[in-house]
Protein backbone atom coordinates (compact mmCIF):
# COMPACT_ATOMS: atom_id res chain seq x y z
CA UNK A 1 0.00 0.00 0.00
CA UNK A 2 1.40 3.43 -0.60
CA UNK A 3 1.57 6.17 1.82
CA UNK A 4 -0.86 8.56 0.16
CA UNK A 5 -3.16 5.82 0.39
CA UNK A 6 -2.45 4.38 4.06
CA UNK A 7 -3.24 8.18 4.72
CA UNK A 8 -6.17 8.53 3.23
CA UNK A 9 -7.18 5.30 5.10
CA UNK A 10 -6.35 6.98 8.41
CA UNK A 11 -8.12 10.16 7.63
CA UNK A 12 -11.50 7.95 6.75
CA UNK A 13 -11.29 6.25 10.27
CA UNK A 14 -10.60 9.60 11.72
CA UNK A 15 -13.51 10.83 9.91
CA UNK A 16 -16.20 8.42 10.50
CA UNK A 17 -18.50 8.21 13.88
CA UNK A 18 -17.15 6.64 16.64
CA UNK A 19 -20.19 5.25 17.82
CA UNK A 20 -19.79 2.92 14.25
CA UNK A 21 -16.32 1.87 15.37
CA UNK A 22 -16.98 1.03 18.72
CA UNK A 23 -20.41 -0.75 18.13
CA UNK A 24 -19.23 -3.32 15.88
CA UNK A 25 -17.93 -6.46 16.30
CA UNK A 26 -14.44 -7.20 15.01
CA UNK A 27 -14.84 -8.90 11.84
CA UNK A 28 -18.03 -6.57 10.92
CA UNK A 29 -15.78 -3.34 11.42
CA UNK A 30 -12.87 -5.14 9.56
CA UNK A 31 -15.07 -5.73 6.60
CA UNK A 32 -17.59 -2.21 6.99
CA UNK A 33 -13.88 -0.19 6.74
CA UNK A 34 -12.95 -2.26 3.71
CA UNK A 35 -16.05 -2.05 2.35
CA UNK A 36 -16.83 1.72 2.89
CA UNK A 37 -13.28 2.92 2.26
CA UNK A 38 -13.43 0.59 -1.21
CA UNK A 39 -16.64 2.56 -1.94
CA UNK A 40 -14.75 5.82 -1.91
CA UNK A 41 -11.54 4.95 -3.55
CA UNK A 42 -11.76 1.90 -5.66
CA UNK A 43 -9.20 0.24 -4.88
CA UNK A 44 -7.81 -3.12 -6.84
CA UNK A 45 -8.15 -6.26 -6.19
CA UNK A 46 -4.10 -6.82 -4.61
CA UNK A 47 -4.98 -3.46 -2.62
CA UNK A 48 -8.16 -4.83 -1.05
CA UNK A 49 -6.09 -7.93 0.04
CA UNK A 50 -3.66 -5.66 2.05
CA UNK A 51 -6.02 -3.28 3.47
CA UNK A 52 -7.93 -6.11 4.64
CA UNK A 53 -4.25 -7.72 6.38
CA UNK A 54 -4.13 -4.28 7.35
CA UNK A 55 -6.89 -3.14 8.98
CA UNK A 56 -6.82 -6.53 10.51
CA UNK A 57 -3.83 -6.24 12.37
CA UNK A 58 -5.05 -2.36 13.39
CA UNK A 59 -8.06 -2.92 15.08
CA UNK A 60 -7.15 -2.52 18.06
CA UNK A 61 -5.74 0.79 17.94
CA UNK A 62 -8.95 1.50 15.60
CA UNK A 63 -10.78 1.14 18.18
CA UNK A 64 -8.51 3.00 21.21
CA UNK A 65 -8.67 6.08 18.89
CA UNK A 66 -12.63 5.66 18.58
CA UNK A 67 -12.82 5.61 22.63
CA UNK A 68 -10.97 8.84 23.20
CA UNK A 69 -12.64 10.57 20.67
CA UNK A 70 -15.82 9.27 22.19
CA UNK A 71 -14.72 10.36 25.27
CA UNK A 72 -13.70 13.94 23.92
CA UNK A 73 -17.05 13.68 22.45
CA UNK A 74 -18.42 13.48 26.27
CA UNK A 75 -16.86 15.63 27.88
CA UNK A 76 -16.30 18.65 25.68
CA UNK A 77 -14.04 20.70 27.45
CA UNK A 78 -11.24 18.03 26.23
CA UNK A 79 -12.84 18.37 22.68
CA UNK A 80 -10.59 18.16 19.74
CA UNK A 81 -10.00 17.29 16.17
CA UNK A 82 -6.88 15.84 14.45
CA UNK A 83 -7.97 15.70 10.82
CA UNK A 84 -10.50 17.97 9.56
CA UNK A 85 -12.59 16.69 6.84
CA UNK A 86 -13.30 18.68 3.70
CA UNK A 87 -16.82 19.72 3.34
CA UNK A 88 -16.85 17.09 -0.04
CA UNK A 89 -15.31 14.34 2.57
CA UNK A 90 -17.81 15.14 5.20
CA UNK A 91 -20.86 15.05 2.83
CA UNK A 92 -19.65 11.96 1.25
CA UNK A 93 -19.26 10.45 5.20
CA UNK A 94 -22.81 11.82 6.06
CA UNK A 95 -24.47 9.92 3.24
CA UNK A 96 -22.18 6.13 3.51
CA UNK A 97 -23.13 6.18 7.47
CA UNK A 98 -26.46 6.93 6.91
């Protein structure tokens, strides 16, 4: 995978609720990132296979990034943002989570 693209990967998980990436199960989130990110970039066959090894082996960290946002999220004094979406990213977000 190339670095623009391991990027962009991180600034979709930054980007997307983390309500989503807490809630699911492990191999549902594994495949709803693959899926959703796919949807957005259209990636190739060879680069599905190593996001999916990727994300695999990520989860975890997925998810511990996902819990302090939440937290952040609940108490809003300790509020912040790491990656700002676009407006086009944040639209697109909006409508794939529904």
């Amino acid at each position: 995978m190339t670095p623009s693209l391991l990027r962009q990967f991180w600034k979709f998980v930054e980007c997307t609720q983390a309500a989503i990436l807490l809630n699911l199960d492990d191999a549902s989130l594994s495949q709803w990132l693959l899926a959703q990110f796919n949807h957005q970039q259209h990636l190739e066959g060879y680069q599905l296979d190593h996001l999916n090894s990727y994300i695999d082996t990520r989860l975890s960290l997925i998810r511990d990034m996902a819990s302090d946002r939440y937290s952040d999220f609940l108490n809003p004094e300790r509020l912040s943002c790491p990656v700002q979406c676009s407006s086009e990213e944040q639209q697109w977000y909006s409508r794939a989570l529904g």
